[in-house]
N, C-alpha and C. Protein backbone atom coordinates (compact mmCIF):
# COMPACT_ATOMS: atom_id res chain seq x y z
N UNK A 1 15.77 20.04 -36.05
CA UNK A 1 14.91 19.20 -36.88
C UNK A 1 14.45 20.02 -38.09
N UNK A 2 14.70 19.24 -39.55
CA UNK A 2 14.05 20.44 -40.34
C UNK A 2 12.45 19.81 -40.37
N UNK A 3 12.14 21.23 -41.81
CA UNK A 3 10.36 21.15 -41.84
C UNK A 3 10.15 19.92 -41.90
N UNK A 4 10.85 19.26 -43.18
CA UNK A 4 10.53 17.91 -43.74
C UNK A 4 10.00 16.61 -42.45
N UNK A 5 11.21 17.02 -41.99
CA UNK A 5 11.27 15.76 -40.62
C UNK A 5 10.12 15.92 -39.67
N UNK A 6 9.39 16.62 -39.57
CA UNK A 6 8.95 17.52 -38.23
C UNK A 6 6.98 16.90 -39.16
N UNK A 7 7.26 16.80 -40.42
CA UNK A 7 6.38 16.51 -41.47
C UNK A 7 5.94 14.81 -41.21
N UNK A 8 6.54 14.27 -40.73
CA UNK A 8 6.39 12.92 -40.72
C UNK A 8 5.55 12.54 -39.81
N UNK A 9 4.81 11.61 -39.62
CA UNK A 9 3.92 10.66 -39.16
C UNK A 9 3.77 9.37 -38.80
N UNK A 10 4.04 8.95 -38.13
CA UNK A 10 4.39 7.67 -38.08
C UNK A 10 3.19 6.72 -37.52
N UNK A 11 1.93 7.76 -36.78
CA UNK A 11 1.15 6.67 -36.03
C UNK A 11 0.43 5.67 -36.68
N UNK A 12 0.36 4.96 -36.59
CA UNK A 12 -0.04 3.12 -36.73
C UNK A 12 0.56 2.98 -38.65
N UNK A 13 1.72 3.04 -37.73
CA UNK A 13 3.12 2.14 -38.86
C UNK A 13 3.49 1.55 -37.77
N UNK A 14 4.81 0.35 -38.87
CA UNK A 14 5.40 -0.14 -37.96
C UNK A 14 6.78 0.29 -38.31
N UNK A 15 7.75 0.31 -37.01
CA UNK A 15 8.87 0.25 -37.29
C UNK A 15 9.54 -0.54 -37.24
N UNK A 16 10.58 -1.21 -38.34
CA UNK A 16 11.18 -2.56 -38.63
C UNK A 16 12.68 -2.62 -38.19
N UNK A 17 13.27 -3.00 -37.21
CA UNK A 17 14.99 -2.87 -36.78
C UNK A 17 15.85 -3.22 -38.43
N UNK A 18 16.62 -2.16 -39.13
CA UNK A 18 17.17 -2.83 -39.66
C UNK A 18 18.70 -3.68 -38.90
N UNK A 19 19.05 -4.66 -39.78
CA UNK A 19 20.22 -5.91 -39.13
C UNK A 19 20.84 -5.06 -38.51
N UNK A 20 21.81 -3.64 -38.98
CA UNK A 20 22.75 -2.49 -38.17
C UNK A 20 22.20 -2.59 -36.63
N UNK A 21 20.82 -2.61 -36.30
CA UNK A 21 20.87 -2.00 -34.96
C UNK A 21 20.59 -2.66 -34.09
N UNK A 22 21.58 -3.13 -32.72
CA UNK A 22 22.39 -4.01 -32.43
C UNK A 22 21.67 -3.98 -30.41
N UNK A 23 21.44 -2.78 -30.52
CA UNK A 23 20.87 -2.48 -29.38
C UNK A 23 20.24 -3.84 -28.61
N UNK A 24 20.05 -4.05 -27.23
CA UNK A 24 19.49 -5.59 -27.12
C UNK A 24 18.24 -5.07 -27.16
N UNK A 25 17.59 -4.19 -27.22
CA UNK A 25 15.59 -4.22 -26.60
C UNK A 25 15.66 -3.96 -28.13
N UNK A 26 15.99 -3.47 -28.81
CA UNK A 26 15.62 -3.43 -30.21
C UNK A 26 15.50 -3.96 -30.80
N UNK A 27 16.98 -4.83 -31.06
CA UNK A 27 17.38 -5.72 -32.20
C UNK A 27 16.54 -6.33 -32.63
N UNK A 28 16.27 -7.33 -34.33
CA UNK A 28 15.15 -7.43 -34.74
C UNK A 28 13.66 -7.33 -34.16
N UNK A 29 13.43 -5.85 -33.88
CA UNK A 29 12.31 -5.74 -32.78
C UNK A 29 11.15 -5.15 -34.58
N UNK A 30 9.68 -5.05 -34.10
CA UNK A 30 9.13 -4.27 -34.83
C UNK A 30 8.16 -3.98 -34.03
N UNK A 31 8.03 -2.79 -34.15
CA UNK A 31 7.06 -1.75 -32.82
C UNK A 31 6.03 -0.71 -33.64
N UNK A 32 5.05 -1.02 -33.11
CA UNK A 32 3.64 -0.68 -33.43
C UNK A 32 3.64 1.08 -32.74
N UNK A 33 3.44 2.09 -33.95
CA UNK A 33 3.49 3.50 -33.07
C UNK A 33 2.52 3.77 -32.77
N UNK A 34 2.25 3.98 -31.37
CA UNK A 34 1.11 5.11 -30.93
C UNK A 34 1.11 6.42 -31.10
N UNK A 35 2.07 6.74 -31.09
CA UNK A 35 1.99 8.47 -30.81
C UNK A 35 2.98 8.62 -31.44
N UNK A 36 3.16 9.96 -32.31
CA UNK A 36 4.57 10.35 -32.98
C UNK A 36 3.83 11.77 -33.43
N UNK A 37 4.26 13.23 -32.67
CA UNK A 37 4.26 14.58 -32.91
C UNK A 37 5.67 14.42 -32.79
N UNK A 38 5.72 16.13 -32.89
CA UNK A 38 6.66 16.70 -32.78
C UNK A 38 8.05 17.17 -32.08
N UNK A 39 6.98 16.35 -30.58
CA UNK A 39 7.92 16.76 -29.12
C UNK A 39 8.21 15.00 -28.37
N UNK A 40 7.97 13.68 -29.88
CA UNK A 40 8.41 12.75 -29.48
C UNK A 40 7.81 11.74 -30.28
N UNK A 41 8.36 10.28 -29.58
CA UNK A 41 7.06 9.28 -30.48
C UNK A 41 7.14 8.11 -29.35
N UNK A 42 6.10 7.66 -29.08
CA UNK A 42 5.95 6.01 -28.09
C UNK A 42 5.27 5.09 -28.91
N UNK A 43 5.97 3.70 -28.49
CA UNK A 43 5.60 2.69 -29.50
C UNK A 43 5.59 1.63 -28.56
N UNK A 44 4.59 0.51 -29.38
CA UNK A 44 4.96 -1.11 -28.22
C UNK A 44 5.65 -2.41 -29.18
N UNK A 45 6.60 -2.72 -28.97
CA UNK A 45 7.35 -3.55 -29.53
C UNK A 45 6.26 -5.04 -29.47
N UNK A 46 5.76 -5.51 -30.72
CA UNK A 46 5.13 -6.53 -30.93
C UNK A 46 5.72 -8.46 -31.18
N UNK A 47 6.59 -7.91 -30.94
CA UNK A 47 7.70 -9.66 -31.34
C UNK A 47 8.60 -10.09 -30.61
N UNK A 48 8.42 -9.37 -29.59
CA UNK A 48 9.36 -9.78 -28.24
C UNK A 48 8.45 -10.52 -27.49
N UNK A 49 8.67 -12.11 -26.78
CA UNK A 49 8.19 -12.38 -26.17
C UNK A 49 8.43 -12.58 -24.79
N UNK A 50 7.49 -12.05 -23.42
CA UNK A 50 8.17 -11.99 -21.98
C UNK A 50 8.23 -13.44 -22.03
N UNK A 51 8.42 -13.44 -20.66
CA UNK A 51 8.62 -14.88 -20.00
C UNK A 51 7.26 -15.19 -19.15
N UNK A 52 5.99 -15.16 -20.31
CA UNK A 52 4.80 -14.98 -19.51
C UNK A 52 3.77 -15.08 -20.45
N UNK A 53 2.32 -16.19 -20.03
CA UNK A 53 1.21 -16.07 -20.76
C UNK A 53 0.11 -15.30 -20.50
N UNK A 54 -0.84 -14.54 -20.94
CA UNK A 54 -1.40 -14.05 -20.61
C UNK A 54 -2.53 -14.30 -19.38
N UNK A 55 -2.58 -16.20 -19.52
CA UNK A 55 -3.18 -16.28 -17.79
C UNK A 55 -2.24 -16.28 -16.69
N UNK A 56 -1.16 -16.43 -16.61
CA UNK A 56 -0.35 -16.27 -15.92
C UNK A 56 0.05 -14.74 -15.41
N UNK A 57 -0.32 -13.58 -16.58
CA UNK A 57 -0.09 -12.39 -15.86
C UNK A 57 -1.49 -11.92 -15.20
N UNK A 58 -2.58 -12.53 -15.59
CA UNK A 58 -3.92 -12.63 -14.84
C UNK A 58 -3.91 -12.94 -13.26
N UNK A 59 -3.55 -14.38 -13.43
CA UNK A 59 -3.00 -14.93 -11.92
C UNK A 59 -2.20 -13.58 -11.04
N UNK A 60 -0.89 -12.87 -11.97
CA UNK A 60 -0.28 -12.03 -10.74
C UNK A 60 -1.16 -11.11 -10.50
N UNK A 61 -2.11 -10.43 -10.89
CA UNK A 61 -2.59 -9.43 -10.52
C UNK A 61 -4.11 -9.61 -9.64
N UNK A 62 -3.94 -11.14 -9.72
CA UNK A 62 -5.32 -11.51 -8.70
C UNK A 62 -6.65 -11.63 -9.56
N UNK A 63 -6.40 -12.08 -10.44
CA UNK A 63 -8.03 -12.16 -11.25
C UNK A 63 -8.09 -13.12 -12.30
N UNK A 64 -8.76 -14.02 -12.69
CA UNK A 64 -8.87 -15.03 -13.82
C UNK A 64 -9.46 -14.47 -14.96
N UNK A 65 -8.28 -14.80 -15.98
CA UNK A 65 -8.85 -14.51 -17.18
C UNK A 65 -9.93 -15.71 -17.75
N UNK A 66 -10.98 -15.33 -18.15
CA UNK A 66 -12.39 -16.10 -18.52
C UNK A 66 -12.18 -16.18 -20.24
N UNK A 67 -11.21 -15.95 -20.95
CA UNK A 67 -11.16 -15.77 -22.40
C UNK A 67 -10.19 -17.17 -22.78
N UNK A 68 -10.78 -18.19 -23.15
CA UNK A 68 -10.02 -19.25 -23.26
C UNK A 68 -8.76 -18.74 -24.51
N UNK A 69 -9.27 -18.02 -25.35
CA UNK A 69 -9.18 -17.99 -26.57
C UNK A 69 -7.70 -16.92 -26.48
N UNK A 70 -6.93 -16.61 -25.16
CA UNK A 70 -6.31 -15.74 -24.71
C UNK A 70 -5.10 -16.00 -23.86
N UNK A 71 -5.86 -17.26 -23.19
CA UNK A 71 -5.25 -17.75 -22.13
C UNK A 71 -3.34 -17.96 -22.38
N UNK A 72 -3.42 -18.48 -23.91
CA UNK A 72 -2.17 -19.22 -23.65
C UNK A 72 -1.42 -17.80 -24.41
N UNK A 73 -1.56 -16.74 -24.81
CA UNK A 73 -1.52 -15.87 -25.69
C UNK A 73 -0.07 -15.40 -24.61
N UNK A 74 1.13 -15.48 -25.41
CA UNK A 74 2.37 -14.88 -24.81
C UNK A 74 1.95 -13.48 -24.27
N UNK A 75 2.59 -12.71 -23.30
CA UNK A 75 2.94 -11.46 -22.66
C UNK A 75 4.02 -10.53 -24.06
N UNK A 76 4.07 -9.36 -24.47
CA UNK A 76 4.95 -9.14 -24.74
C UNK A 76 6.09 -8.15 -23.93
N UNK A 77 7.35 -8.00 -24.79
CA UNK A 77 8.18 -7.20 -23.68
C UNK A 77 7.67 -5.71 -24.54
N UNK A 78 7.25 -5.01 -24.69
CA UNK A 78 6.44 -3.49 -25.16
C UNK A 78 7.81 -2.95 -25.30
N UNK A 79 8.78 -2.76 -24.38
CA UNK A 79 10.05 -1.94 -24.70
C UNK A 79 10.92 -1.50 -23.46
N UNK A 80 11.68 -0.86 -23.56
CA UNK A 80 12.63 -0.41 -22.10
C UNK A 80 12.16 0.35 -20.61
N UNK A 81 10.82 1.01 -20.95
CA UNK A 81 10.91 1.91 -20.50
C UNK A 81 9.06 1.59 -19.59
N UNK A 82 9.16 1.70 -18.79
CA UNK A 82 8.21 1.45 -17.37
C UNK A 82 7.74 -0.21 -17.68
N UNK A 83 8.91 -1.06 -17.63
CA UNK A 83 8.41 -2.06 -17.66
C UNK A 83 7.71 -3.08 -16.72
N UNK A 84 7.22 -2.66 -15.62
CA UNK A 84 6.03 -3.19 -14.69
C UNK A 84 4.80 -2.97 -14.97
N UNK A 85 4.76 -1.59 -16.09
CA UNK A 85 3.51 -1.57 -15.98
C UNK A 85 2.54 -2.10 -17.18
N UNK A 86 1.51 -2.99 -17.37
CA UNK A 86 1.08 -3.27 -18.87
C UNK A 86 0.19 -2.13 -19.68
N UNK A 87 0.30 -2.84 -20.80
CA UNK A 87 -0.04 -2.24 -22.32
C UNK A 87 -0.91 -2.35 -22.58
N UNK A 88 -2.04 -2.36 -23.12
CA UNK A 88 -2.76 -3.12 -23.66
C UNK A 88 -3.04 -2.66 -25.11
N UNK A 89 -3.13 -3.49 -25.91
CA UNK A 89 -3.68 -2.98 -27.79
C UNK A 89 -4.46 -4.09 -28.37
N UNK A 90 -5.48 -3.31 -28.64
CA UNK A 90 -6.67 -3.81 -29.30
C UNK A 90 -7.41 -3.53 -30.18
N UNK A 91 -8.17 -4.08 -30.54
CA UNK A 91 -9.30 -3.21 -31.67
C UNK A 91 -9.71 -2.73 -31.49
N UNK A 92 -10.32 -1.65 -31.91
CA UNK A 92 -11.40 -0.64 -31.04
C UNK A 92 -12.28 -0.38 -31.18
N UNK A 93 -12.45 -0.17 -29.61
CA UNK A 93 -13.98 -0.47 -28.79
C UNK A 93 -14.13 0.91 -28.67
N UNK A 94 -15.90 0.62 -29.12
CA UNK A 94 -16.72 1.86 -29.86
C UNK A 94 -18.10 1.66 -28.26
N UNK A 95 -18.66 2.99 -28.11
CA UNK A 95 -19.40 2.70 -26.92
C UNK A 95 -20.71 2.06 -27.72
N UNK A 96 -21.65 1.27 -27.49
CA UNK A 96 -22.89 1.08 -28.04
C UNK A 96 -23.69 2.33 -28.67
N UNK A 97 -23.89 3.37 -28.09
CA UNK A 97 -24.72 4.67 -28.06
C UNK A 97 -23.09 5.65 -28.68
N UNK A 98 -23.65 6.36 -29.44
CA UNK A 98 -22.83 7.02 -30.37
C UNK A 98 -22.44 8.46 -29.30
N UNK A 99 -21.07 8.51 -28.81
CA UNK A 99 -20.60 9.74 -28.21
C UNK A 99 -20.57 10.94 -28.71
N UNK A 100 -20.38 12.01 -28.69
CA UNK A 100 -20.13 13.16 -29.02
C UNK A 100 -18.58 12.85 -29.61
N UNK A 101 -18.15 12.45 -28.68
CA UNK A 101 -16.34 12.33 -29.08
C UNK A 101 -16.13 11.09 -29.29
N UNK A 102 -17.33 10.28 -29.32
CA UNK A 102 -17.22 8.67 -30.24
C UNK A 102 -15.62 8.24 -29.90
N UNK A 103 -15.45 8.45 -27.69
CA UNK A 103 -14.73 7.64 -27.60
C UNK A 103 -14.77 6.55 -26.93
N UNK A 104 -13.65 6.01 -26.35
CA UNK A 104 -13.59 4.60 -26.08
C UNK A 104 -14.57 4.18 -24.80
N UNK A 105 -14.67 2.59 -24.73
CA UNK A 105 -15.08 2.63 -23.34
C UNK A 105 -14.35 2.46 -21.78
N UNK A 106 -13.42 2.68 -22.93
CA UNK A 106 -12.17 2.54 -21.03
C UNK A 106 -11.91 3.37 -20.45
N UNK A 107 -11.53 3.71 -19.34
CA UNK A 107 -10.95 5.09 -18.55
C UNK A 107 -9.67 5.81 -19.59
N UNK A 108 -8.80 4.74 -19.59
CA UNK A 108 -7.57 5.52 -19.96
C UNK A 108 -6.90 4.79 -21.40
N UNK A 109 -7.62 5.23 -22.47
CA UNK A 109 -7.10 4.28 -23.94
C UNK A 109 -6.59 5.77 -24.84
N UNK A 110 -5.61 5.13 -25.47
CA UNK A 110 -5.13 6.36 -26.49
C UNK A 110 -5.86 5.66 -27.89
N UNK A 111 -6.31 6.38 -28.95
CA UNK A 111 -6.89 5.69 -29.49
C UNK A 111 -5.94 6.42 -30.58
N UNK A 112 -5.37 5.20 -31.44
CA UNK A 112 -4.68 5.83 -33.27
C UNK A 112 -5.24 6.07 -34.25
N UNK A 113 -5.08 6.98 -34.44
CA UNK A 113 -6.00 7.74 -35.82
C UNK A 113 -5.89 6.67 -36.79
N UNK A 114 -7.17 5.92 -37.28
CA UNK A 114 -6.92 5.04 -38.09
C UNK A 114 -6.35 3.62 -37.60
N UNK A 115 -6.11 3.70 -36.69
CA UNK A 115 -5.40 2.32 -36.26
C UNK A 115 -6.13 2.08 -35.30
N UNK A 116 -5.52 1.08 -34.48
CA UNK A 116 -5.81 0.35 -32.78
C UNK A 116 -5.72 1.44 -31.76
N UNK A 117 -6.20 0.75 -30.59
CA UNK A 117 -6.53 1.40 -29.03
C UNK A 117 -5.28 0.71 -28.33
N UNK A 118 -4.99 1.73 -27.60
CA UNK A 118 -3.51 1.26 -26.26
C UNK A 118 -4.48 1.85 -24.68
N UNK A 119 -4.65 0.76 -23.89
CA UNK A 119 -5.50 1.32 -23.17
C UNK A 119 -4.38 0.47 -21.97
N UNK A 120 -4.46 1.54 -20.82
CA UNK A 120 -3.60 1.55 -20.22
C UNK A 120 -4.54 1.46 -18.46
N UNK A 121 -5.62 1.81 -18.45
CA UNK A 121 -6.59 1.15 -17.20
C UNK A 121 -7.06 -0.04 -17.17
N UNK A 122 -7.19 -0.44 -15.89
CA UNK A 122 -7.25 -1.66 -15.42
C UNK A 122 -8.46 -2.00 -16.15
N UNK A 123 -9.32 -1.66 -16.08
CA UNK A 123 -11.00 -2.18 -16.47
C UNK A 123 -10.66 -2.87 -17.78
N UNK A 124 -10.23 -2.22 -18.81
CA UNK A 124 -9.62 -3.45 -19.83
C UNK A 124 -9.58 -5.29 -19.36
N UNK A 125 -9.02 -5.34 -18.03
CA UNK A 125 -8.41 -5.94 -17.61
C UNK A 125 -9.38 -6.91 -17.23
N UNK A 126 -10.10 -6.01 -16.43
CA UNK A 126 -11.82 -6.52 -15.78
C UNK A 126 -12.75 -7.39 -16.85
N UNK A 127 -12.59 -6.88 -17.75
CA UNK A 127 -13.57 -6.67 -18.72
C UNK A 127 -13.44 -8.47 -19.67
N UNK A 128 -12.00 -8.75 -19.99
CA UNK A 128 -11.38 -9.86 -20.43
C UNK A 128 -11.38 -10.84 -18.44
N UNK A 129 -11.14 -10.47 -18.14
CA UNK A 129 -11.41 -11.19 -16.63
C UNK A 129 -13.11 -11.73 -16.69
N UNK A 130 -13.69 -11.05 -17.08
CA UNK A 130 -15.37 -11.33 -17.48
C UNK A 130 -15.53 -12.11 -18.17
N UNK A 131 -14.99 -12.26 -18.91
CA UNK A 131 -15.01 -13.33 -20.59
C UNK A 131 -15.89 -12.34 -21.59
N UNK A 132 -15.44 -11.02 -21.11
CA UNK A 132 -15.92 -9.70 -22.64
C UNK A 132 -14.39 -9.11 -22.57
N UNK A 133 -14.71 -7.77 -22.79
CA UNK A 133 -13.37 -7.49 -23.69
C UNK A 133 -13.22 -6.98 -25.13
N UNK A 134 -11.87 -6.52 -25.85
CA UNK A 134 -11.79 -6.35 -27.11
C UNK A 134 -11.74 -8.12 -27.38
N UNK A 135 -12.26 -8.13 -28.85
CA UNK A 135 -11.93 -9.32 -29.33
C UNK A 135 -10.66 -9.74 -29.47
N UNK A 136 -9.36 -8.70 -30.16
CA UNK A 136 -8.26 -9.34 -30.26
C UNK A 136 -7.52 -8.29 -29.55
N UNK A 137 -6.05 -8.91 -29.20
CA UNK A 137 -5.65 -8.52 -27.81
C UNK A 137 -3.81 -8.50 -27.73
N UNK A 138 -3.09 -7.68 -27.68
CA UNK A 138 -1.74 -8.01 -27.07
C UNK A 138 -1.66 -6.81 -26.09
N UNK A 139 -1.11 -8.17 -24.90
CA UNK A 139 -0.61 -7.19 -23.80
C UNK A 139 0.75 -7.07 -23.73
N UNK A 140 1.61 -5.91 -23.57
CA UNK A 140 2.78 -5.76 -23.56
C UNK A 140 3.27 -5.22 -21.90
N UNK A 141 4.35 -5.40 -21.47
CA UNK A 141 5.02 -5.01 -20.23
C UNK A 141 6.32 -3.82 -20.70
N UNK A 142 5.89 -2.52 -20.51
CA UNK A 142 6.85 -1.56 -20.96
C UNK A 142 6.30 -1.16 -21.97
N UNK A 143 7.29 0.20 -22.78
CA UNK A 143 7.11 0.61 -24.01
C UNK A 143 7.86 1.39 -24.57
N UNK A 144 7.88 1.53 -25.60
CA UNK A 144 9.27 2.47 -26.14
C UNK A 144 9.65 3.61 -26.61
N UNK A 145 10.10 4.57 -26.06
CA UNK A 145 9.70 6.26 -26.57
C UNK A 145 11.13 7.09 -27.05
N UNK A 146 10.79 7.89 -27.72
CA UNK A 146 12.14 8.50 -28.32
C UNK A 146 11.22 10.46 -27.84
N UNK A 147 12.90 10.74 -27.47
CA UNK A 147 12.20 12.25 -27.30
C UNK A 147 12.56 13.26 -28.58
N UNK A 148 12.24 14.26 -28.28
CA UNK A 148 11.83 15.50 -29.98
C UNK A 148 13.23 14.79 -30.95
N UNK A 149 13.27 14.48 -31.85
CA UNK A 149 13.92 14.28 -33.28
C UNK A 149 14.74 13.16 -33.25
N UNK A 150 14.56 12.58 -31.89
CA UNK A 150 15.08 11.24 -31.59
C UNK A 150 15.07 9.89 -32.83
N UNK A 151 13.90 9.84 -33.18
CA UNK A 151 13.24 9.07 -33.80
C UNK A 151 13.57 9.53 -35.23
N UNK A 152 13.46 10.48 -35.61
CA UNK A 152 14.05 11.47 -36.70
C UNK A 152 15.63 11.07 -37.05
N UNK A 153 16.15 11.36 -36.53
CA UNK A 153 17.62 11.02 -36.33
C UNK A 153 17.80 10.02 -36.65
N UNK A 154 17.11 8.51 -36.05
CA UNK A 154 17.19 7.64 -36.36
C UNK A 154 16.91 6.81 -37.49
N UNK A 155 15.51 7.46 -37.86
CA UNK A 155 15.33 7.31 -39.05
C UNK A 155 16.10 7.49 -40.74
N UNK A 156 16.62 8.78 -39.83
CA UNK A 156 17.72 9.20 -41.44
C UNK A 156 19.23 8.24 -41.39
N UNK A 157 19.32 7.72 -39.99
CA UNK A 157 20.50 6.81 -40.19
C UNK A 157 20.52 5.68 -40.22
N UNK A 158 19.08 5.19 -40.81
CA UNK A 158 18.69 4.41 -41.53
C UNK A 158 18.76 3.13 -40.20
N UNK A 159 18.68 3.39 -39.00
CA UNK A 159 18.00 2.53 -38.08
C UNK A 159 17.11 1.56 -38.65
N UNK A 160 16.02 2.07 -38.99
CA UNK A 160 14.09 1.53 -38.89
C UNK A 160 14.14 1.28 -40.41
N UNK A 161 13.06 1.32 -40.65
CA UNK A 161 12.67 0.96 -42.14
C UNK A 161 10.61 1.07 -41.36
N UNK A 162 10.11 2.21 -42.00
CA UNK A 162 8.65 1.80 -41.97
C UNK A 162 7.50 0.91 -42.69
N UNK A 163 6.67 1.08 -42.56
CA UNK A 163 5.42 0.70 -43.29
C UNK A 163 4.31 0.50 -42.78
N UNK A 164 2.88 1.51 -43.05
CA UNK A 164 1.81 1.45 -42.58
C UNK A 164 1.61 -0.11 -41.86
N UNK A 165 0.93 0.33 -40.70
CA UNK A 165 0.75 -1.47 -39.81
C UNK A 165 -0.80 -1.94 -40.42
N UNK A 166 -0.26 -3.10 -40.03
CA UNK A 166 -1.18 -3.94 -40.35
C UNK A 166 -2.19 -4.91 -39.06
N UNK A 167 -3.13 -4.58 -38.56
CA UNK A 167 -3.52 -5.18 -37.16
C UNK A 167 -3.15 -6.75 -37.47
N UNK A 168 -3.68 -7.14 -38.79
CA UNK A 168 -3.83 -8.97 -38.36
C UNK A 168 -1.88 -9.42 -38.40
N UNK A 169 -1.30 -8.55 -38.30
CA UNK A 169 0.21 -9.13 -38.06
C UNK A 169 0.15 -9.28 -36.80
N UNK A 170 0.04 -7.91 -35.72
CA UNK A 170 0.03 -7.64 -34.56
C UNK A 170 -0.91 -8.72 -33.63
N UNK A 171 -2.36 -9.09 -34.51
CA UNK A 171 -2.79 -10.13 -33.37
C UNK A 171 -3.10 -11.86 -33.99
N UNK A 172 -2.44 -11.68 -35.69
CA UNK A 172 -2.87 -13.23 -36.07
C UNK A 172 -1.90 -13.79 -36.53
N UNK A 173 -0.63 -13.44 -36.71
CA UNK A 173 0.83 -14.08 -36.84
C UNK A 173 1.47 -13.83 -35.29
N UNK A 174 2.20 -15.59 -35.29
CA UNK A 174 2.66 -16.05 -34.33
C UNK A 174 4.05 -14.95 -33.81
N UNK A 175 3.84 -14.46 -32.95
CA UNK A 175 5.19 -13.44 -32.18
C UNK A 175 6.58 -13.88 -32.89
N UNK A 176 6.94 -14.79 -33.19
CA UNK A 176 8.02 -14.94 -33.62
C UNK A 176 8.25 -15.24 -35.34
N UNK A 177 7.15 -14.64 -35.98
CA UNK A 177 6.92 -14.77 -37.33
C UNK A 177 6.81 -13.05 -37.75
N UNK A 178 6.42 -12.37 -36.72
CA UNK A 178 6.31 -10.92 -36.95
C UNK A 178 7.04 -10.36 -37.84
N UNK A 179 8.47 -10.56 -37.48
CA UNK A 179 9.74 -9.43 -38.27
C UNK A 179 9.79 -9.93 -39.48
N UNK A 180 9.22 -11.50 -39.80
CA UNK A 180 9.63 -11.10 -41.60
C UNK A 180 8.10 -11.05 -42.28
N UNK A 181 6.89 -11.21 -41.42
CA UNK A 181 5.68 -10.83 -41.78
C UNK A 181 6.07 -9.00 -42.27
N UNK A 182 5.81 -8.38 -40.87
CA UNK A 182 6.35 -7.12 -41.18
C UNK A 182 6.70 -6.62 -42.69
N UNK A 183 8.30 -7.13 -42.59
CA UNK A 183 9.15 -7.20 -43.68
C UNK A 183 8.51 -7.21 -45.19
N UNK A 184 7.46 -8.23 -45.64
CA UNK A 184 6.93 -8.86 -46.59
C UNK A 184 5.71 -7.64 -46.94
N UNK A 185 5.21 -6.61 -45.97
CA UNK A 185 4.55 -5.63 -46.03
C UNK A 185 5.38 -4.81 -47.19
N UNK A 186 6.31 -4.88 -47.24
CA UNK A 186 7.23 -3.76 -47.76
C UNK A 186 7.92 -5.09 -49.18
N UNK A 187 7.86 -5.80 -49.15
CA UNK A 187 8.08 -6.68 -50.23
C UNK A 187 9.73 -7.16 -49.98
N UNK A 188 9.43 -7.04 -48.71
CA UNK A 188 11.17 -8.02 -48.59
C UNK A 188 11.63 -9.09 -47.80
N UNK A 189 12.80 -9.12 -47.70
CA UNK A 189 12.78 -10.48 -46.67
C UNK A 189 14.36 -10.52 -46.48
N UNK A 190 14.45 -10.75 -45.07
CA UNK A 190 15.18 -10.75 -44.13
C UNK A 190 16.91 -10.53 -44.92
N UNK A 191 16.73 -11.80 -45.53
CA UNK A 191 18.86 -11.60 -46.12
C UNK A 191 18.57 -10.95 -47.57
N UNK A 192 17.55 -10.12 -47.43
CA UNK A 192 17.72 -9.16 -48.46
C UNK A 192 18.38 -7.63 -47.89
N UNK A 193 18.39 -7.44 -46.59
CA UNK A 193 18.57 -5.85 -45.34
C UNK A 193 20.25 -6.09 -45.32
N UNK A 194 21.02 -5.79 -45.99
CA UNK A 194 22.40 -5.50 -45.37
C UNK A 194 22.70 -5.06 -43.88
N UNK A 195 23.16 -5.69 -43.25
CA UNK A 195 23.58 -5.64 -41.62
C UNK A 195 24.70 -4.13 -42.06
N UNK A 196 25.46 -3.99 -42.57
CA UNK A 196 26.29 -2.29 -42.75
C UNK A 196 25.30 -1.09 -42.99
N UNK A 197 23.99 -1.22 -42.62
CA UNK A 197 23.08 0.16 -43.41
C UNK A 197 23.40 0.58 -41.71
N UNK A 198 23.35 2.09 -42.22
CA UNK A 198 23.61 3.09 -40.90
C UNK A 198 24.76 3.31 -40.12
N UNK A 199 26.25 2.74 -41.00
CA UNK A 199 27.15 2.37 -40.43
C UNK A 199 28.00 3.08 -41.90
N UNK A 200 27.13 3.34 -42.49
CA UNK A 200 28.12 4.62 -43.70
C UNK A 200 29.11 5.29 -43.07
């Protein structure tokens, strides 16, 4: 990996599939990054929709969601990789009383510099089961990770296409409006991406 690459940043961008990449969990996918050092990057794919509403994944786990405003809110598929277990991304939740480390109130949330919370303990869970909670909300099943220069690599062969994220894509455009919302971040649109990029 050179300096340059090793230089990059990706957390809370999105990454946009260009047409070339053909992969099935990918293909027109656009995935919200959590994490991107040096020794990798994990992301949750925002425009895939499971085969599941969010009261319905309530129901499997034994608890009613109390958030009307949620209920009918698709599941997403997050990405290939531990897909039983959910995602959660939200706005972030600040404790009332100001922390030392002014962090979250969940057990287990990664929080993006500048961006959204991925909180990965149940109490999230509890909390929207209550009718409290973050205000806005996607839960994903799985998620998607590339290991050291993976993502790098990909990037230079012109896979992705970035652009700083935007939360109200992620929770106020309809899942299947995402990829050319996305897109329009960057000032383009769909049969403007040549399907041959990365295939030089």
């Amino acid at each position: 990996m050179t300096a340059d690459s090793a230089s990059i940043d990706l957390k809370h961008h999105f990454l946009i599939a260009m047409p070339g990449l053909e992969d099935e969990a990918f293909a027109r996918s656009v995935i919200y990054m959590c994490e991107h050092t040096p020794r990798g990057a994990m992301g949750l794919i925002i425009n895939k929709p499971a085969d599941m509403s969010m009261g319905h994944l309530f129901d499997k786990v034994d608890m009613t969601l109390r958030r009307q405003d949620l209920m009918h809110n698709p599941v997403g598929q997050g990405g290939p990789v531990q897909t039983e277990r959910g995602f959660v991304l939200h706005d972030p939740m600040r404790m009332d009383k100001p922390e030392p480390e002014g962090g979250s109130i969940y057990a287990s949330t990664l929080t993006v510099p500048g961006g959204l919370e991925m909180t990965t303990s149940r109490d999230v869970l509890e909390a929207l089961s209550s009718g409290a909670g973050p205000r806005r909300v996607l839960i994903t099943l799985g998620y998607a990770s590339w290991g050291e220069g993976q993502l790098e690599s990909e990037l230079s062969e012109n896979a992705w296409l970035t652009v700083p994220a935007s939360a109200d894509v992620v929770f106020e455009v309809p899942m299947a409006e995402r990829y050319d919302r996305a897109l329009e971040l960057l000032g383009l649109k769909s049969w403007m991406l040549s399907p041959d990029a990365g295939h030089a």
